[in-house]
C-alpha atoms as a PDB file:
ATOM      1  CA  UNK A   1     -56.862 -23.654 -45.009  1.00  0.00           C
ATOM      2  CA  UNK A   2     -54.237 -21.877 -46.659  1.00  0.00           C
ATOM      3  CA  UNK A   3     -55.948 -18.749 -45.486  1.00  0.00           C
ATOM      4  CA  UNK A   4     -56.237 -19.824 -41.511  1.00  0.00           C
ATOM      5  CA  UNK A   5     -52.225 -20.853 -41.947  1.00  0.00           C
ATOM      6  CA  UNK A   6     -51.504 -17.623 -42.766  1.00  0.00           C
ATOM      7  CA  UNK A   7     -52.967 -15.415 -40.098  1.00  0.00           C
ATOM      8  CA  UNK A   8     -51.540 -17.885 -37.654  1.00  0.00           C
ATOM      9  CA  UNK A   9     -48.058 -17.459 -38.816  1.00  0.00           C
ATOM     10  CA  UNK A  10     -48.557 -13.724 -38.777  1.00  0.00           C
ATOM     11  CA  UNK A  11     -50.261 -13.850 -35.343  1.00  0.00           C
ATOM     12  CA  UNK A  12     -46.619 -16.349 -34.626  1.00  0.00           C
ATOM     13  CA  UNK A  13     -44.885 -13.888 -36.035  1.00  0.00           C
ATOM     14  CA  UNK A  14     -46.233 -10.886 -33.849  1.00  0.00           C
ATOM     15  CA  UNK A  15     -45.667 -12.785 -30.532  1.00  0.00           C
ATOM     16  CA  UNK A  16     -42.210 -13.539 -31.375  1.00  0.00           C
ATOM     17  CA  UNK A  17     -41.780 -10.097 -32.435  1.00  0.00           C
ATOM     18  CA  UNK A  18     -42.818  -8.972 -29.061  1.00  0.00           C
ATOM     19  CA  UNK A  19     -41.249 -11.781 -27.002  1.00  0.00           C
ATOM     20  CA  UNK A  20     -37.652 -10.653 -28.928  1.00  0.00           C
ATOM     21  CA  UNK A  21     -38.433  -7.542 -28.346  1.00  0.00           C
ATOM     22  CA  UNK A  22     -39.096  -7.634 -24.774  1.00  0.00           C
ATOM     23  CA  UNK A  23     -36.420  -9.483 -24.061  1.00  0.00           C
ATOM     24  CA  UNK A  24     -33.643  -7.412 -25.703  1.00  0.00           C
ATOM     25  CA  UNK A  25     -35.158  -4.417 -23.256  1.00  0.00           C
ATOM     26  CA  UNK A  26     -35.225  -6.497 -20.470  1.00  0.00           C
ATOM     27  CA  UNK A  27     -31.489  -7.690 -21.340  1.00  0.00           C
ATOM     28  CA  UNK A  28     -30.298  -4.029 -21.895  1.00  0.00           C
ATOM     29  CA  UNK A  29     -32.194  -3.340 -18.507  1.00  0.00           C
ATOM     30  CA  UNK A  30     -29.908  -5.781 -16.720  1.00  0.00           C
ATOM     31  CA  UNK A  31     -26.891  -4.900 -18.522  1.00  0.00           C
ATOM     32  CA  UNK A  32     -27.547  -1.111 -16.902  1.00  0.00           C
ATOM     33  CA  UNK A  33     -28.241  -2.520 -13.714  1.00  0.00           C
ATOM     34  CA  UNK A  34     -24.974  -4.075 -13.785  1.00  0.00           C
ATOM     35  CA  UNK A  35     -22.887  -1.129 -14.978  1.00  0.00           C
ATOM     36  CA  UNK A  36     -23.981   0.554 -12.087  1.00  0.00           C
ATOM     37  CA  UNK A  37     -23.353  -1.718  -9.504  1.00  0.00           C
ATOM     38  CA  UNK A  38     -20.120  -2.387 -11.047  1.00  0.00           C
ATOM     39  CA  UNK A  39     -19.919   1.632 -10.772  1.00  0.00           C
ATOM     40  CA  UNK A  40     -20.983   1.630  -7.122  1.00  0.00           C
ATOM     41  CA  UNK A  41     -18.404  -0.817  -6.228  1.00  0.00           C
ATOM     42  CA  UNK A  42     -15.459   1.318  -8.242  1.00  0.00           C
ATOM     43  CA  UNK A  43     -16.233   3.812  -5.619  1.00  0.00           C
ATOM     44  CA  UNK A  44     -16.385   1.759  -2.586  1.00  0.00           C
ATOM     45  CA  UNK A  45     -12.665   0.257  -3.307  1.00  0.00           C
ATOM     46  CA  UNK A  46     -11.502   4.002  -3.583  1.00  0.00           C
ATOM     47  CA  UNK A  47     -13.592   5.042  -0.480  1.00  0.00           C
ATOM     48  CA  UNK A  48     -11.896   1.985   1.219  1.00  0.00           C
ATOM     49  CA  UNK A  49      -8.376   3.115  -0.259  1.00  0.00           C
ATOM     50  CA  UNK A  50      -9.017   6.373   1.422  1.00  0.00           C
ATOM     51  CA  UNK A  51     -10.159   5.016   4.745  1.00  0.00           C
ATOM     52  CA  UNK A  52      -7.173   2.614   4.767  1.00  0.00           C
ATOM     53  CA  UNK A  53      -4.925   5.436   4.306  1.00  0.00           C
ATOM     54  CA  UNK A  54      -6.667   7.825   6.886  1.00  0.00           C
ATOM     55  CA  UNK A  55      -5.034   5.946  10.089  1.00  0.00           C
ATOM     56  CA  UNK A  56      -1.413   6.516   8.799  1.00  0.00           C
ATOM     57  CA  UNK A  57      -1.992   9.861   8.140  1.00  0.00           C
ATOM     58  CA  UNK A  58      -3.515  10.635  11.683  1.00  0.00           C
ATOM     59  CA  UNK A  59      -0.312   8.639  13.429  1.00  0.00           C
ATOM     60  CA  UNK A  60       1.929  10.812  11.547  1.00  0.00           C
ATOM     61  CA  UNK A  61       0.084  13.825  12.485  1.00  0.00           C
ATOM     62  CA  UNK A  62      -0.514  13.129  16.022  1.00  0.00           C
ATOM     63  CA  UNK A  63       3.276  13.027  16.894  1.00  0.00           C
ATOM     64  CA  UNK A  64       2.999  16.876  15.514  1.00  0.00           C
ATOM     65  CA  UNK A  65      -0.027  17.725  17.317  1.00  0.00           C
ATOM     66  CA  UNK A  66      -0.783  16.341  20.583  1.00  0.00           C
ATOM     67  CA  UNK A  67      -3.268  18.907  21.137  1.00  0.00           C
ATOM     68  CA  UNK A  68      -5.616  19.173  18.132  1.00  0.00           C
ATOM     69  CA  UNK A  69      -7.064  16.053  19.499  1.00  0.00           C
ATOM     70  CA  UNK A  70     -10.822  17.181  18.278  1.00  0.00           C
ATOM     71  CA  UNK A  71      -9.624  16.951  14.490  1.00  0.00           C
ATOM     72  CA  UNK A  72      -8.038  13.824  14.735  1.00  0.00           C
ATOM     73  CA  UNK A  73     -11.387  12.415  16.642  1.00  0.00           C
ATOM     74  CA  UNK A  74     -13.529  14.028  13.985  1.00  0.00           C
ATOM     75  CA  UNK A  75     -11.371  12.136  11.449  1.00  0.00           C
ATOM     76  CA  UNK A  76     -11.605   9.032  13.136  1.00  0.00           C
ATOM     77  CA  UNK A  77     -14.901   9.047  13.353  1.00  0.00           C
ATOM     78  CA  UNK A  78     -15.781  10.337   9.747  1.00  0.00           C
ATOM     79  CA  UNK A  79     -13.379   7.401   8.550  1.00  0.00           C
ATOM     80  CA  UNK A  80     -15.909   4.823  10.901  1.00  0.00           C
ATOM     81  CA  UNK A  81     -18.481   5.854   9.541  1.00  0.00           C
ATOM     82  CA  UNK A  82     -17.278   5.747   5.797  1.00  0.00           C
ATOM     83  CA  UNK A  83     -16.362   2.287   6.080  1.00  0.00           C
ATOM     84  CA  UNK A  84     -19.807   1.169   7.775  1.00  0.00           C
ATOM     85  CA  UNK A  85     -21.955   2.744   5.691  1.00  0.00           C
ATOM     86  CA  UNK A  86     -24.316   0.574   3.770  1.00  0.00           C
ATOM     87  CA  UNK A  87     -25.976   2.399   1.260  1.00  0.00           C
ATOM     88  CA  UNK A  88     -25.228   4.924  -1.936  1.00  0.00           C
ATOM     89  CA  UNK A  89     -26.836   8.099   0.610  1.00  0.00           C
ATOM     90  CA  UNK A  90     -25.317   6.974   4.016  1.00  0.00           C
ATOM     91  CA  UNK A  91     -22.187   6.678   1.781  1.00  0.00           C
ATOM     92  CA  UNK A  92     -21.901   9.714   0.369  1.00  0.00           C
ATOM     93  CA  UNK A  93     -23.133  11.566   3.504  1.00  0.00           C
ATOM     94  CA  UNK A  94     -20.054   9.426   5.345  1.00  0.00           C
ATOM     95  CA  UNK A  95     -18.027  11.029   2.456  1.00  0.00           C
ATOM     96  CA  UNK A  96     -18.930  14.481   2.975  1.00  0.00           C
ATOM     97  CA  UNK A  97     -18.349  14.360   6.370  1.00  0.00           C
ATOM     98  CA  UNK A  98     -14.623  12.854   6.036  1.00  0.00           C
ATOM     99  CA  UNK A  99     -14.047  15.615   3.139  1.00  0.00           C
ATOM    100  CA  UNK A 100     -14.787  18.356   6.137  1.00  0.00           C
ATOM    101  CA  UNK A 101     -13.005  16.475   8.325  1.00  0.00           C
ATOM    102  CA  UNK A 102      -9.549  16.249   6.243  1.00  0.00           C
ATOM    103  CA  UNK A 103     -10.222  19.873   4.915  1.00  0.00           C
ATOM    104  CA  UNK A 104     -10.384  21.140   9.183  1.00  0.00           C
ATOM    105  CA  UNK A 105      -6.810  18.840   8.731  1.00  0.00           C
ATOM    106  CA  UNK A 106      -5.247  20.551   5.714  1.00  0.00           C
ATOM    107  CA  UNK A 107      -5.997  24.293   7.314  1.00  0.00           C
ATOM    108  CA  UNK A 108      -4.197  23.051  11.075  1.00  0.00           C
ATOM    109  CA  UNK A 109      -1.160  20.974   8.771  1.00  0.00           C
ATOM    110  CA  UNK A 110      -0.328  24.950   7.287  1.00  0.00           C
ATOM    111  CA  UNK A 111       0.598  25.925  10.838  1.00  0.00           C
ATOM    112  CA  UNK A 112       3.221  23.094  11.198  1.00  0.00           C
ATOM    113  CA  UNK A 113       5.313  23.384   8.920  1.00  0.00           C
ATOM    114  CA  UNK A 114       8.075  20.642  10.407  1.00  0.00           C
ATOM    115  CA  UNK A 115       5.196  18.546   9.422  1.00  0.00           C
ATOM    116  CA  UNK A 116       4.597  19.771   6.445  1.00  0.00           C
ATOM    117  CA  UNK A 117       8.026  18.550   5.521  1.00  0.00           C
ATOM    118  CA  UNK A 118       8.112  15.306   6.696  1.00  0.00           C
ATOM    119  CA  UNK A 119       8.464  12.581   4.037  1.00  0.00           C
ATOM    120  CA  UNK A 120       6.192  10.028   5.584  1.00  0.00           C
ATOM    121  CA  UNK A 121       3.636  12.614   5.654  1.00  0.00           C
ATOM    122  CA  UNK A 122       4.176  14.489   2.127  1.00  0.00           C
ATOM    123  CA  UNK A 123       4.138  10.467   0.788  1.00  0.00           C
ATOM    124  CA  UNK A 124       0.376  10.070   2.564  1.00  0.00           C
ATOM    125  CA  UNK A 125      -0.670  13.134   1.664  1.00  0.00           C
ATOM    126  CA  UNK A 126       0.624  12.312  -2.199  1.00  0.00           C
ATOM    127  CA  UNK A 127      -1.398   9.361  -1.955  1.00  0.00           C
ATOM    128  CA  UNK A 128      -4.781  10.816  -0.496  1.00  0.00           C
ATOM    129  CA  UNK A 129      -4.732  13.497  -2.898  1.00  0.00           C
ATOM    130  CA  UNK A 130      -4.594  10.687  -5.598  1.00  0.00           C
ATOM    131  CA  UNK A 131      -7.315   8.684  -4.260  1.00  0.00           C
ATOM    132  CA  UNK A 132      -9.559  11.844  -4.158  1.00  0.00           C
ATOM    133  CA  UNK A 133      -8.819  11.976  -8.036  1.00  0.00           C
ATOM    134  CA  UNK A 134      -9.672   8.320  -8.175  1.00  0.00           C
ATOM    135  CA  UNK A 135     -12.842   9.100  -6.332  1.00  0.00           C
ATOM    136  CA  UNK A 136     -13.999  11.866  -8.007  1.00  0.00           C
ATOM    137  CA  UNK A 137     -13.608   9.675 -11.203  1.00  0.00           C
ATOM    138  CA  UNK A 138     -15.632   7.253  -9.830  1.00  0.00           C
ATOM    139  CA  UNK A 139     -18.487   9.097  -8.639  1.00  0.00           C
ATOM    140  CA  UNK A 140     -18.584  10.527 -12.232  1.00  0.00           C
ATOM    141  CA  UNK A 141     -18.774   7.214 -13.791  1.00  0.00           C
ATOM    142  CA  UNK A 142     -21.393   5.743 -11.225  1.00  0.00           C
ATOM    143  CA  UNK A 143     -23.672   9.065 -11.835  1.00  0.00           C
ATOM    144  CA  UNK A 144     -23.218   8.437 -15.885  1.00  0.00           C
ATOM    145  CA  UNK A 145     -23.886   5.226 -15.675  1.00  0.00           C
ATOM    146  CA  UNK A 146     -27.316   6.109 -12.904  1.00  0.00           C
ATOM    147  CA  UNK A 147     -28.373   8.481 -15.537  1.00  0.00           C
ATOM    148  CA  UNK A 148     -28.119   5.527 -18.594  1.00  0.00           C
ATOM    149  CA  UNK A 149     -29.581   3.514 -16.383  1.00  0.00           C
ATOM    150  CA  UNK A 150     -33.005   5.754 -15.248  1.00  0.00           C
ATOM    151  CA  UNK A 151     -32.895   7.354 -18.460  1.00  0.00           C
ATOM    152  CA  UNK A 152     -33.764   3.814 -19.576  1.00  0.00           C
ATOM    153  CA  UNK A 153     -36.001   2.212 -17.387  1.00  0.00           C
ATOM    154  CA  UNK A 154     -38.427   5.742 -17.493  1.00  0.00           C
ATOM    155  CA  UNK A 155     -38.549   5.656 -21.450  1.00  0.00           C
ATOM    156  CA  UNK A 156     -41.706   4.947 -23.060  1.00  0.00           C
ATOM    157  CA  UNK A 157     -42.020   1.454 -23.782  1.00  0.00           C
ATOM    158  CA  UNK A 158     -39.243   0.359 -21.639  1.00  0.00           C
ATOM    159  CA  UNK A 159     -40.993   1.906 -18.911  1.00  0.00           C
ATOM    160  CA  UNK A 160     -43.976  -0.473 -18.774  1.00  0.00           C
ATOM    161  CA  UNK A 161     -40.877  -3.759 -19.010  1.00  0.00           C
ATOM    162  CA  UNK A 162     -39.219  -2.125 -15.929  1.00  0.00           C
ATOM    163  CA  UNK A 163     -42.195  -1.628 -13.788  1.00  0.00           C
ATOM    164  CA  UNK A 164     -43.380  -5.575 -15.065  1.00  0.00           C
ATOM    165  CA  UNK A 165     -40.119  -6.884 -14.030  1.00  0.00           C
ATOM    166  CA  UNK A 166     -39.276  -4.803 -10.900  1.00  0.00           C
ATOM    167  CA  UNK A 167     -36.552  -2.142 -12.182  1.00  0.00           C
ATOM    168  CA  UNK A 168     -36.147   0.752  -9.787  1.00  0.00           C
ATOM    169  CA  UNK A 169     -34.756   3.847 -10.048  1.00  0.00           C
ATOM    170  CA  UNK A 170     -30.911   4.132  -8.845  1.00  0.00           C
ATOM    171  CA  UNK A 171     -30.101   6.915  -6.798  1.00  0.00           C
ATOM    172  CA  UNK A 172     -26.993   9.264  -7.734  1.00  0.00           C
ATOM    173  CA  UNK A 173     -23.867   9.910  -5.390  1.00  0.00           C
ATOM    174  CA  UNK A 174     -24.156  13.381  -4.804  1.00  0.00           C
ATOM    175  CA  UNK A 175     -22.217  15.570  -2.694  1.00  0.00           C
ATOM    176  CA  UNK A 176     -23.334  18.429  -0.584  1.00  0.00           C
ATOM    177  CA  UNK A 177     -23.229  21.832  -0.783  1.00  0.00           C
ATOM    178  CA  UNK A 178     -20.585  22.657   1.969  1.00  0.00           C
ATOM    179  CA  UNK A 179     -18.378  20.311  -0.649  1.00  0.00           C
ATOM    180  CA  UNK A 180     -18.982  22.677  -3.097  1.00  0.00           C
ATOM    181  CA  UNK A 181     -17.396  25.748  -1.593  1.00  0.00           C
ATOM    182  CA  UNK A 182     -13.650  26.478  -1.309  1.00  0.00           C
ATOM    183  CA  UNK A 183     -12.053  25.829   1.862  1.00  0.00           C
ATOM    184  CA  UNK A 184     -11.031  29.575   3.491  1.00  0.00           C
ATOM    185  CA  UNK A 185      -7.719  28.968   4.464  1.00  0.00           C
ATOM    186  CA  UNK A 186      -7.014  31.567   7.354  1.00  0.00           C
ATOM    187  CA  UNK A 187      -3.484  32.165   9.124  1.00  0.00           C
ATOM    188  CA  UNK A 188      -4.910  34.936  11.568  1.00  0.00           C
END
């Protein structure tokens, strides 16, 4: 008896082993999940910052420039489509096209330079400058916290408790390659 007590505390002790251990991975699992959806939503306050502050900064620049009326409508509708974009890809796409849009702003703002020294403006432009820092920071943090995140859930075992309990891969907020070249400023 003594014998058939003991194998069923060891087989006990092996299913508790594995039940602990599968739910620490699943709890670490969540815990990543959450990071990054806390991450996401860092980015979509300083996406919203910057699409808040877009409208102020076209009002002061359309007193200045009646007649660069196709910047100001690409801006407007970059910003639209920033703030109704749903998901991590439309969002960053949105982003990339506002970032062309302001940059098309900067290079016309160099050829006023009344503007240029107007406080309301060098005040918005102060602040949108910030809030690409902000996002920037952001976007690094989300993509760190992606990469914990997938790194995890494609690990050997932890693979086989993701794809049991539904963990998908998170996609990264990636910007495109027009983002990555400098701007060619041009006063020809």
């Amino acid at each position: 008896m003594n014998k058939g007590l003991g194998v069923l505390l060891g087989v006990v002790a092996v299913i508790l082993l594995i039940a602990v251990s599968l739910g620490s991975s699943y709890n670490n699992m969540v815990r990543l999940s959450e990071n990054v959806d806390s991450k996401y939503s860092d980015i979509s306050v300083q996406l919203k910052r910057r699409a808040d502050l877009i409208p102020n900064l076209i009002n002061t620049v359309k007193g200045y420039m009646a007649h660069e009326q196709k910047i100001i409508d690409s801006i407007t509708e970059a910003r639209t489509n920033l703030v109704n974009a749903k998901t991590v890809s439309e969002q960053a796409k949105a982003n990339d096209d506002l970032t062309k849009a302001l940059n098309s702003l900067n290079v016309i703002v160099e050829n006023y330079p009344d503007l240029k020294s107007n406080t309301n403006f060098i005040q918005l432009q102060d602040e949108l400058a910030g809030t690409e820092n902000r996002i920037a920071t952001s976007r690094k943090d989300y993509n760190d916290a992606v990469k914990d995140y997938n790194s995890t859930i494609k690990s050997f075992p932890k693979n086989i408790i993701a794809g049991m309990f539904g963990f998908t891969e998170k996609d990264y907020f990636e910007i495109s390659n027009t983002d990555k070249e400098v701007p060619n400023v041009s006063f020809d």
